[in-house]
Protein backbone atom coordinates (compact mmCIF):
# COMPACT_ATOMS: atom_id res chain seq x y z
CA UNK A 1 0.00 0.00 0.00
CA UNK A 2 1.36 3.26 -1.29
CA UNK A 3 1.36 5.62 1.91
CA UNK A 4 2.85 8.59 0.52
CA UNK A 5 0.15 11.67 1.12
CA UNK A 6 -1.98 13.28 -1.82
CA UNK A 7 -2.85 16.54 -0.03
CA UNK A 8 -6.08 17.87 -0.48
CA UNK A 9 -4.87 20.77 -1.33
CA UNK A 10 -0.90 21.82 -0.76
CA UNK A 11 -1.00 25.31 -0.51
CA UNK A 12 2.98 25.84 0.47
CA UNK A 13 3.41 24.12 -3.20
CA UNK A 14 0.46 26.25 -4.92
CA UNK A 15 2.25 29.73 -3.38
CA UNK A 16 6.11 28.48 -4.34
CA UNK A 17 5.84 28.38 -7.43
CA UNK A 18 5.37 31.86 -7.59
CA UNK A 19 7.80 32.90 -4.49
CA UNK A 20 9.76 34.98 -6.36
CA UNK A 21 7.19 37.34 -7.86
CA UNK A 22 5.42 37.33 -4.28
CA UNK A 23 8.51 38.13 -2.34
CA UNK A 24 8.89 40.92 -4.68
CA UNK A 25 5.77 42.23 -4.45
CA UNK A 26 4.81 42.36 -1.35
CA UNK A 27 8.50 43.87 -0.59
CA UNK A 28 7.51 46.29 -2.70
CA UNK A 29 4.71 47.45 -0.79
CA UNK A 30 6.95 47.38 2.61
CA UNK A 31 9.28 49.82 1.36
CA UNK A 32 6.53 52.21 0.15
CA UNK A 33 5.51 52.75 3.50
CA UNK A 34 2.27 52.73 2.02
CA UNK A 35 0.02 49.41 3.59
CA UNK A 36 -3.77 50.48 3.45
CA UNK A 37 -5.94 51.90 0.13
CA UNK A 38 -2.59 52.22 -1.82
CA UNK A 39 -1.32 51.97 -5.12
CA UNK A 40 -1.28 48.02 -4.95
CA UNK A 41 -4.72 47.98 -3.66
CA UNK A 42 -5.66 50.63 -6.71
CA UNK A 43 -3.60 48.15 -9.27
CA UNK A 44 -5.47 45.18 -8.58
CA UNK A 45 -9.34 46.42 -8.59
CA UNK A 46 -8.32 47.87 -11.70
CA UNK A 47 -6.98 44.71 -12.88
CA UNK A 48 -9.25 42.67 -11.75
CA UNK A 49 -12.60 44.39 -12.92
CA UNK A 50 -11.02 44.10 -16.30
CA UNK A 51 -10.27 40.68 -16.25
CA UNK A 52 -14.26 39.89 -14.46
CA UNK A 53 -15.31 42.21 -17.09
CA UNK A 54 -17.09 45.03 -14.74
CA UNK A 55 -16.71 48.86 -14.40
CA UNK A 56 -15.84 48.69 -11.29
CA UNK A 57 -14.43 46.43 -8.33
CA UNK A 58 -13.71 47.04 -4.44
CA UNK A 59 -11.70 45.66 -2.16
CA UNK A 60 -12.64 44.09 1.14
CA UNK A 61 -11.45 42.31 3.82
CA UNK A 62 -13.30 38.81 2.97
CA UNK A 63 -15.84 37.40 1.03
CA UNK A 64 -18.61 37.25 3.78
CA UNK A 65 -18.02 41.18 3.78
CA UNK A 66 -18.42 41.16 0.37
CA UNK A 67 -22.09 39.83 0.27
CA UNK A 68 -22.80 41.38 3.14
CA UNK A 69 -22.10 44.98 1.81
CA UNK A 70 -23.50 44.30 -1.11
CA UNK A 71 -26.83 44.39 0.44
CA UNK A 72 -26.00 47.02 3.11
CA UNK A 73 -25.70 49.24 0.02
CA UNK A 74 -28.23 48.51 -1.36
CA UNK A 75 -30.42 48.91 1.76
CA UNK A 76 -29.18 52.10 2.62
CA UNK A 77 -29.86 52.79 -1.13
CA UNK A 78 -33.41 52.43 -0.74
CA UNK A 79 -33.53 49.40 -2.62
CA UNK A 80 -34.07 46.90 -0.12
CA UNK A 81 -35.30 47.36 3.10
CA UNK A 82 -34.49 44.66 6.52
CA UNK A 83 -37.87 42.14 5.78
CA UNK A 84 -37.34 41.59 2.41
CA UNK A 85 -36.46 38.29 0.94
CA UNK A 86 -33.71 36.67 -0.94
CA UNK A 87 -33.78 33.60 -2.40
CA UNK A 88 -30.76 31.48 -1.84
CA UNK A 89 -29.84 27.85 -2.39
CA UNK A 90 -30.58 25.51 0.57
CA UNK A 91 -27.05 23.38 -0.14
CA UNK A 92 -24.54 26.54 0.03
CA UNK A 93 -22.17 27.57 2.57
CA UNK A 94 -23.50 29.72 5.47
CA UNK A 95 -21.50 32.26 5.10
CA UNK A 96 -23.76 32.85 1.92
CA UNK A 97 -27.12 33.42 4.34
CA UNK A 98 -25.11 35.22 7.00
CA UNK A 99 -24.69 37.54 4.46
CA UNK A 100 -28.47 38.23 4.47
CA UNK A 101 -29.56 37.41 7.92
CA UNK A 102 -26.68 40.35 9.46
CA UNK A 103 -28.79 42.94 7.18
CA UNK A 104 -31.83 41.75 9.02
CA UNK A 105 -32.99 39.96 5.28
CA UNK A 106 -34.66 36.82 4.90
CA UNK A 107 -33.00 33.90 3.20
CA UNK A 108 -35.41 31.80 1.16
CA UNK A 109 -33.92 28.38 1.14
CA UNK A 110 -34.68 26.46 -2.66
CA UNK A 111 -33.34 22.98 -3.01
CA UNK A 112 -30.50 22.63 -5.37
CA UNK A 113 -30.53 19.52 -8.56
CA UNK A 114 -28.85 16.28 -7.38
CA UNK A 115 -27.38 16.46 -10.61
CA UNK A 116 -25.71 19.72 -10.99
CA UNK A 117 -25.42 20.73 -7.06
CA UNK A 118 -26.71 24.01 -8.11
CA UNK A 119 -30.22 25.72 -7.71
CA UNK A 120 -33.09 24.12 -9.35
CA UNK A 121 -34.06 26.97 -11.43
CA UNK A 122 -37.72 25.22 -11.80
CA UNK A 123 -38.57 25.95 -8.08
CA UNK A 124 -37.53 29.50 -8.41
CA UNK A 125 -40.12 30.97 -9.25
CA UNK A 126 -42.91 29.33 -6.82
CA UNK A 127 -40.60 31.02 -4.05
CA UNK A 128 -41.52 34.26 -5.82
CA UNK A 129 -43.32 36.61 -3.23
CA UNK A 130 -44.64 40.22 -3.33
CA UNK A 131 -41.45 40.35 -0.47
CA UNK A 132 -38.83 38.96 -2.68
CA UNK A 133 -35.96 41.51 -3.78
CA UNK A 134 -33.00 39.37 -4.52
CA UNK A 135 -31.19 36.30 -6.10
CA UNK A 136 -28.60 35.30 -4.50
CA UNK A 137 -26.61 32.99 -6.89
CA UNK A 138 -24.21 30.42 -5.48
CA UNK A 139 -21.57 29.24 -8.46
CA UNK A 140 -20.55 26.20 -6.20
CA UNK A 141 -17.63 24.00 -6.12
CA UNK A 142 -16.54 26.42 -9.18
CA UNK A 143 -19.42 25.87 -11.54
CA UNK A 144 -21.83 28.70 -13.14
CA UNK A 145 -24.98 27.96 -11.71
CA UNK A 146 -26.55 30.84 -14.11
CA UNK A 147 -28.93 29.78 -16.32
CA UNK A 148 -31.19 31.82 -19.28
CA UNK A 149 -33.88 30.87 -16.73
CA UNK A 150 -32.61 32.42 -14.27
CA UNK A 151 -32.27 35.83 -15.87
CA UNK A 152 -35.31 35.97 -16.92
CA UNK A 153 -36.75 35.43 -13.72
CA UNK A 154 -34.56 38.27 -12.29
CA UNK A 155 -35.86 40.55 -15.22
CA UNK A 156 -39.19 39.54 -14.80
CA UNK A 157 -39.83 39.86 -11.36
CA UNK A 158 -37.57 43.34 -10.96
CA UNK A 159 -34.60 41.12 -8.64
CA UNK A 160 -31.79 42.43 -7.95
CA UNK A 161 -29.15 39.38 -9.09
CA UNK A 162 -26.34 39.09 -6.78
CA UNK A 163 -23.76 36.37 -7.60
CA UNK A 164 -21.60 34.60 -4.46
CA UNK A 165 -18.31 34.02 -6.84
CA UNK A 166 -16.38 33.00 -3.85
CA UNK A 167 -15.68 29.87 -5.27
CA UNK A 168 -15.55 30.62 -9.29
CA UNK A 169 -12.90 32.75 -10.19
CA UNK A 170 -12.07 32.71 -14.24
CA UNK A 171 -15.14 30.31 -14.49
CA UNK A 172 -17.90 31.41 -17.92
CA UNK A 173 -21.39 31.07 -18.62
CA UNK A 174 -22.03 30.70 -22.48
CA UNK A 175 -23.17 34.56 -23.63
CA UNK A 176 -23.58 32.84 -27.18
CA UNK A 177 -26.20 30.79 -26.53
CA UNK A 178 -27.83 33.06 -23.82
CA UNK A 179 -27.79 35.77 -26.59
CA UNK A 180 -29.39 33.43 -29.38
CA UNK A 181 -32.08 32.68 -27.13
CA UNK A 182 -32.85 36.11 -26.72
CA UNK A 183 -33.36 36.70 -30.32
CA UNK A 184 -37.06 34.41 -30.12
CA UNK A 185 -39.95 36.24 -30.65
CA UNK A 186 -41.45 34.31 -27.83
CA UNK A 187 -39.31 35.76 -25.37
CA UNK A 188 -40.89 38.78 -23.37
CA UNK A 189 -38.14 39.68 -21.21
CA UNK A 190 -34.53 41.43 -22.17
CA UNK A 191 -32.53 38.52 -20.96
CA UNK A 192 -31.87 39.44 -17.50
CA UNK A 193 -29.71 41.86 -15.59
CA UNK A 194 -27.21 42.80 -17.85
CA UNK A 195 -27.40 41.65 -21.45
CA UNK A 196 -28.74 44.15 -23.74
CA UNK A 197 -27.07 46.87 -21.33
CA UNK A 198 -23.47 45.83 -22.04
CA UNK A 199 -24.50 45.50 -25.59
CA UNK A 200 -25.80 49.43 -25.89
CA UNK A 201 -22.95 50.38 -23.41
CA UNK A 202 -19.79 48.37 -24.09
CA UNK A 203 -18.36 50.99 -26.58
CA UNK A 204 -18.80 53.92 -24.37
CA UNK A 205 -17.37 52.59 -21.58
CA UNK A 206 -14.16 50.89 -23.11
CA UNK A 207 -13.89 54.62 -24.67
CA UNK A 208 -13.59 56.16 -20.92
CA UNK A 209 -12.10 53.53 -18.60
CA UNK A 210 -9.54 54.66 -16.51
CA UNK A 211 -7.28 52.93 -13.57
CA UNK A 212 -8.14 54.29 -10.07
CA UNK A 213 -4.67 55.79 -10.10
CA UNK A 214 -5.70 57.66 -13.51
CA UNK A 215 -4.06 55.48 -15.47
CA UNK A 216 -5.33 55.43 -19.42
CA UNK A 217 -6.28 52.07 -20.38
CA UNK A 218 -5.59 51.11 -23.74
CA UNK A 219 -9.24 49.50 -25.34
CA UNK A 220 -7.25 46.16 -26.52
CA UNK A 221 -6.74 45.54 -22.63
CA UNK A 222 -9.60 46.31 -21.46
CA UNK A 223 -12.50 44.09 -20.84
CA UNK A 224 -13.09 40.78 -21.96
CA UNK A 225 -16.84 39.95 -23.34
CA UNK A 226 -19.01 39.71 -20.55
CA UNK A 227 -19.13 36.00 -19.64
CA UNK A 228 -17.25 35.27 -16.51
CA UNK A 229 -19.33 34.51 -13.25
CA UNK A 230 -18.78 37.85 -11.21
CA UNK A 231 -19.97 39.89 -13.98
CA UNK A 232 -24.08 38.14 -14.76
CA UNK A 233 -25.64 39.95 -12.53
CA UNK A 234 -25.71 43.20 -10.54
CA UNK A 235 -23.17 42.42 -8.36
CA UNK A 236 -20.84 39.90 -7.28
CA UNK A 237 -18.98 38.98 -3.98
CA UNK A 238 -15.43 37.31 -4.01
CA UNK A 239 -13.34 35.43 -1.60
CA UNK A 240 -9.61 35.47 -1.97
CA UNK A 241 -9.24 32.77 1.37
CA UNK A 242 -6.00 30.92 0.63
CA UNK A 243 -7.70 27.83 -0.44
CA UNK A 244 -9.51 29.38 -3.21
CA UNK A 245 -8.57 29.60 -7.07
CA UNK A 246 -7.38 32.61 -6.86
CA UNK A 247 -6.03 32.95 -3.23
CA UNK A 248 -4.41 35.50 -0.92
CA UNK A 249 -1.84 34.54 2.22
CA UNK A 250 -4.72 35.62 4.18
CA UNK A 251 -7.99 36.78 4.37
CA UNK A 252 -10.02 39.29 1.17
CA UNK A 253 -12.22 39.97 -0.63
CA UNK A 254 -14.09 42.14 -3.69
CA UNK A 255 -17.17 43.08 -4.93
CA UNK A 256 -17.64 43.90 -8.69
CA UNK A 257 -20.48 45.74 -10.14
CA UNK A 258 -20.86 47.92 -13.39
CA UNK A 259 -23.13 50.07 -10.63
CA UNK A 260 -21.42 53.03 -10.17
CA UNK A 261 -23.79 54.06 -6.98
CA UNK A 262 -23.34 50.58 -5.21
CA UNK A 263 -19.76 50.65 -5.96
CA UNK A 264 -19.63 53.99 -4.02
CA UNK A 265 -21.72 52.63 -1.50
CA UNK A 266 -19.71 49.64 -1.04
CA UNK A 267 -16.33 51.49 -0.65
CA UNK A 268 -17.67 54.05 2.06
CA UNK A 269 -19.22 51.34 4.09
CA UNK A 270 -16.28 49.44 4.09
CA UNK A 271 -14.49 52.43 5.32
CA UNK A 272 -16.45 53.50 8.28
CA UNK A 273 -18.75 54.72 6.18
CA UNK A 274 -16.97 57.24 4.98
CA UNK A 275 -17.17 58.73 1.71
CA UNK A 276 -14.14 61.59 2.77
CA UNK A 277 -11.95 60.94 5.66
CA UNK A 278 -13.53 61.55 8.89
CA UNK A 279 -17.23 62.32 7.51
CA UNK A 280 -19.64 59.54 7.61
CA UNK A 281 -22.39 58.78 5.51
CA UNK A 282 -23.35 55.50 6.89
CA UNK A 283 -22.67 53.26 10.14
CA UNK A 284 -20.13 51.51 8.42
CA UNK A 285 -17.48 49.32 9.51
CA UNK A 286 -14.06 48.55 9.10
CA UNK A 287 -13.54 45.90 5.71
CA UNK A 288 -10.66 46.73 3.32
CA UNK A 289 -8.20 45.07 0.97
CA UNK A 290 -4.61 46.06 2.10
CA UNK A 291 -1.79 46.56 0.29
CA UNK A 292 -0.30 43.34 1.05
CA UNK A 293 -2.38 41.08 -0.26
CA UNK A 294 -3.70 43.00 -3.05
CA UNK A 295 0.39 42.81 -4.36
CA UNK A 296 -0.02 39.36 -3.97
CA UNK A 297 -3.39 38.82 -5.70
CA UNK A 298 -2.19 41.02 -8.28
CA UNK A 299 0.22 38.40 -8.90
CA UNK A 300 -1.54 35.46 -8.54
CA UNK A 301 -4.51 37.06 -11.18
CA UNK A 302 -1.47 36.90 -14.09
CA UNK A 303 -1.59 32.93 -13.22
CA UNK A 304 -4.81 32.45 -12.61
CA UNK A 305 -6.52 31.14 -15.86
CA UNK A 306 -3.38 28.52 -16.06
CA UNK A 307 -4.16 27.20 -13.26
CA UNK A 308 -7.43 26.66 -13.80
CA UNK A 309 -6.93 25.15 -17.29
CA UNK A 310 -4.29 22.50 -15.01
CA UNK A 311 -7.96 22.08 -12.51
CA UNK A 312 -9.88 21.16 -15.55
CA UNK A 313 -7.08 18.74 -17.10
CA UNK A 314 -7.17 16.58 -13.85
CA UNK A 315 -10.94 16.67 -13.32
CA UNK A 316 -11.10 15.33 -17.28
CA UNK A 317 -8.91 12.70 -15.64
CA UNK A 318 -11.29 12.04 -12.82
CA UNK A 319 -14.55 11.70 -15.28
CA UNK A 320 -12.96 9.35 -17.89
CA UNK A 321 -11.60 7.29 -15.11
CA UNK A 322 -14.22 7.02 -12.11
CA UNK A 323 -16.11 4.25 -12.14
CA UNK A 324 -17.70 2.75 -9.33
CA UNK A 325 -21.44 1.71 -8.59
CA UNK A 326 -21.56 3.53 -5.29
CA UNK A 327 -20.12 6.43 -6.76
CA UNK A 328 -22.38 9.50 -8.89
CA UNK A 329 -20.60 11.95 -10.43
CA UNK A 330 -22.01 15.82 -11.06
CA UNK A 331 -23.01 16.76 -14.22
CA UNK A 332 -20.22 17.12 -16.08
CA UNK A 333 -19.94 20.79 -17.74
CA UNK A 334 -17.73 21.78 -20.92
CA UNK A 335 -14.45 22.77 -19.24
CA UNK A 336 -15.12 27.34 -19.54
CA UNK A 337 -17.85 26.39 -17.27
CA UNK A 338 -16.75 25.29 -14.47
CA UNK A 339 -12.84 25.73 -12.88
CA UNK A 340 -13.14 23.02 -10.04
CA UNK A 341 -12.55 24.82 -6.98
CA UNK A 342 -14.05 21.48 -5.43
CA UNK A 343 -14.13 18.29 -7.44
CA UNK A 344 -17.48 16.80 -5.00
CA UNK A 345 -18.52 12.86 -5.80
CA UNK A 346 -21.47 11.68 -4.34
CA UNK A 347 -20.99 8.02 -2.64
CA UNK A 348 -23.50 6.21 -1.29
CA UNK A 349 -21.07 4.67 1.93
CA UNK A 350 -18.85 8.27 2.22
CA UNK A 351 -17.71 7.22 5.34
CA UNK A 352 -16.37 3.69 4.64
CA UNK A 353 -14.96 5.54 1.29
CA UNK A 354 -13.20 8.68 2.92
CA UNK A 355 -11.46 5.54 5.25
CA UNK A 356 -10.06 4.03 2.74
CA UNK A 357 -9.28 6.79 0.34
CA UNK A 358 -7.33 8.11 3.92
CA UNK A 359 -5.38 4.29 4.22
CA UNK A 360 -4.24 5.08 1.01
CA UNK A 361 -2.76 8.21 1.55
CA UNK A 362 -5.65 10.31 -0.15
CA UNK A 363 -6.67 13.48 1.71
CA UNK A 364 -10.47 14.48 1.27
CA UNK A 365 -12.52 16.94 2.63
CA UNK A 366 -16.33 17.02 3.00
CA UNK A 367 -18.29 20.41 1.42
CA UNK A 368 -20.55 20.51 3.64
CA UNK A 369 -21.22 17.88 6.72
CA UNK A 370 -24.38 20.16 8.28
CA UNK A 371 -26.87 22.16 5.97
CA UNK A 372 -27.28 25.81 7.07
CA UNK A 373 -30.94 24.78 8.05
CA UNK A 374 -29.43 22.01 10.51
CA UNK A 375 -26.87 24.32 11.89
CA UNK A 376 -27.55 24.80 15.73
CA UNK A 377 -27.51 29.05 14.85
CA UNK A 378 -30.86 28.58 12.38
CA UNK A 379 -32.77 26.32 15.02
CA UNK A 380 -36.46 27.97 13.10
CA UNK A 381 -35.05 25.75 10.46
CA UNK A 382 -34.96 22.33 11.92
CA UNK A 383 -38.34 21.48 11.12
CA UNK A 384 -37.54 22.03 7.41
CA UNK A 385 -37.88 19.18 5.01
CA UNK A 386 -35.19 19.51 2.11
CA UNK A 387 -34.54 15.90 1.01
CA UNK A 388 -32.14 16.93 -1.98
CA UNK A 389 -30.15 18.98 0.58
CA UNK A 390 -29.84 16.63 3.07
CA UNK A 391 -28.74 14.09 0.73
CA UNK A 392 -25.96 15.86 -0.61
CA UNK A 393 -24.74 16.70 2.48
CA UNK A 394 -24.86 13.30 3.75
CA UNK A 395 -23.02 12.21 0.71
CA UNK A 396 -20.65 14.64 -0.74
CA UNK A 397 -16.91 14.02 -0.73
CA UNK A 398 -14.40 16.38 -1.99
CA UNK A 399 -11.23 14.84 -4.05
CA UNK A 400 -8.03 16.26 -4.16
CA UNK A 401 -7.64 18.82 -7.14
CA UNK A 402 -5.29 21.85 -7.99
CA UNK A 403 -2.81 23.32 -9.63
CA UNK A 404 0.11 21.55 -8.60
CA UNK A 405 -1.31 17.76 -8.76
CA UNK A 406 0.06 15.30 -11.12
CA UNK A 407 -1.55 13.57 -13.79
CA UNK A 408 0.02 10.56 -11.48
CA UNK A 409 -1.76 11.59 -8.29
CA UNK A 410 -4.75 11.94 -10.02
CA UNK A 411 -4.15 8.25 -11.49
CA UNK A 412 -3.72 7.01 -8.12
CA UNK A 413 -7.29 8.50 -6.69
CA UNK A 414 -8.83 6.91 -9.43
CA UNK A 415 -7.43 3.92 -8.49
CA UNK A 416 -8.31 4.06 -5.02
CA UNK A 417 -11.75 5.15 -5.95
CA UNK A 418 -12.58 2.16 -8.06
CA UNK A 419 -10.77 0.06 -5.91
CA UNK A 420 -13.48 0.24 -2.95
CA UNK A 421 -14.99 -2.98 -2.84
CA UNK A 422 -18.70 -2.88 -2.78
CA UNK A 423 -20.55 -4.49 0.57
């Protein structure tokens, strides 16, 4: 028995490869003497808003503040108002409805597909009230959950789509088909949040961009079409934990938006709620990027889509070569569509199978053991029935995937994986 360890995920491997370019960077920003709302944290909104393919982006301390501000601002924007509900997927991580329930919202829990993990876009609209505001859309284990449904339900129903893209950086949705659809005369609605707007408005825009430093961007650098997750709906909240695609060496976090108001919002909330030094708008708190790890992010962006393209080459691996009876695979998505943050099975004895992947040297992790509505913090949930939820969660098993596995490691999980006997 081989008893070498395949790490879950090796994150002092992921981070040396690029040691060089992080030492240097983040030196950089310790002999500036410059370490909060700098010139590094200025670099990489700009950077990254063009590579999400939004106006604008803000830093933040995490991706919990992230959502959360999002619909601060838009509560103290009028918008919204504490009552209001969002919808939400019942299988996502809590920080997702912590998000809502701090801004005194109400999550909507809708079961997600056993098959894709993601909302079922069919029971959307049945959780439609006269009270609903908001969509919150959960791309998880790295895989667009948006759907031409989807936007059309947002358009239809005046909600405010709000994407949690803590786990889907670089990932796509398919704007060809999306705008082919559109084209049918039996469609009533304009396609969602943001389609025929960045069609009348990506000209103008590319025209005047400018760096928050004042920096002229050239129009062949700018933005790229307007497909990635982060950029579907009205706004999008990232996490930049270490363990995520595109990782810092400690907590952040972004929003992106092409709404110049809740951008505004967002960045004076996040800074006491201060719009100019000492004057405050709002009751804000304390939530920004520093320099630090916006050096290093900055860094790890120019990486980012390689390393994702090495995600999807091992999870190809993983679907040509599972093959077990006690083992379901997710839907399996063309490879823009999904950059594997998570590669989840679904196995019938996880327990027995985590054992023995572990005997073998295989590190897995489970994502998630307890549904937000059986977490002991949401006790009016308990009585909830949400069968599709509750499996997943009792069955769910991560693999090891990222950038610095082998196409040997990922030989060897499949090995183990098949090798379970059945009982």
């Amino acid at each position: 028995m081989k008893t070498d360890i395949i790490p879950f995920l090796d994150l002092a491997a992921v981070n040396g490869q690029l040691s060089d370019e992080i030492r240097k960077a983040v030196c950089e920003v310790i002999d500036s003497g410059w370490y909060i709302r700098g010139k590094a944290c200025a670099e990489f909104e700009t950077h990254y808003a063009q590579y999400i393919g939004t106006r604008h982006c803000v830093g933040v301390g995490n991706g919990l503040d992230a959502l959360a501000l999002i619909y601060r601002a838009y509560i103290e924007m009028g918008v919204m108002a504490p009552g209001d509900e969002v919808i939400v997927p019942a299988n996502t991580f809590i920080a997702s409805i912590l998000a809502l329930t701090e801004n005194g919202l109400k999550p909507i829990l809708v079961e997600p597909r056993i098959d894709t993990l993601e909302i079922d876009e069919s029971l959307i609209e049945q959780a439609i009230t006269p009270k609903t505001k908001s969509l919150l859309l959960v791309h998880l284990y790295g895989r667009c959950a948006y759907t031409e449904q989807i936007a059309m339900l947002c358009k239809k129903y005046n909600l405010k789509l709000v994407e949690d893209n803590a786990q889907a950086h670089g990932c796509h949705f398919d704007v060809g088909s999306m705008k082919e659809e559109l084209r049918s005369d039996a469609l009533q609605y304009d396609g969602g949040c943001r389609m025929k707007e960045l069609e009348r408005e990506s000209t103008s825009y590319i025209d005047t961009f400018s760096s928050p430093t004042g920096e002229t961007l050239q129009p062949s650098s700018l933005l790229p079409p307007p497909s990635k997750t982060g950029s579907l709906g009205n706004a999008a909240g990232h996490s930049f934990y270490p363990g995520k695609n595109l990782g810092a060496l400690g907590d952040a976090g972004a929003v992106t938006t092409n709404d110049k108001e809740l951008a505004e919002t967002v960045r004076s909330l996040a800074n006491y709620g201060s719009e100019t030094k000492y004057h405050c708008l709002y009751k804000g708190r304390n939530s920004r990027l520093d320099e630090i790890q916006a050096a290093i992010l900055t860094v790890k962006l120019r990486h980012l889509d390689e390393d994702n393209h090495h995600r999807q080459a091992i999870a190809r691996l993983y679907y040509e070569g599972i093959r077990h009876p006690l083992v379901t695979l997710p839907q399996r998505l063309p490879d823009a569509n999904n950059v594997y943050h998570i590669f989840p099975i679904l196995c019938r004895e996880r327990h027995r199978m985590q054992e023995y992947l572990a005997q073998r040297g295989i590190q897995t992790l489970i994502h998630y053991p307890i549904p937000p509505h059986r977490q002991p913090c949401f006790a009016e949930w308990h009585s909830l029935s949400l069968p599709i939820t509750e499996q997943i969660h009792a069955m769910e098993l991560s693999l090891p995937i990222s950038p610095v596995m082998t196409e040997d490691d990922a030989h060897r999980v499949i090995a183990a994986v098949n090798g379970l006997e059945k009982m």
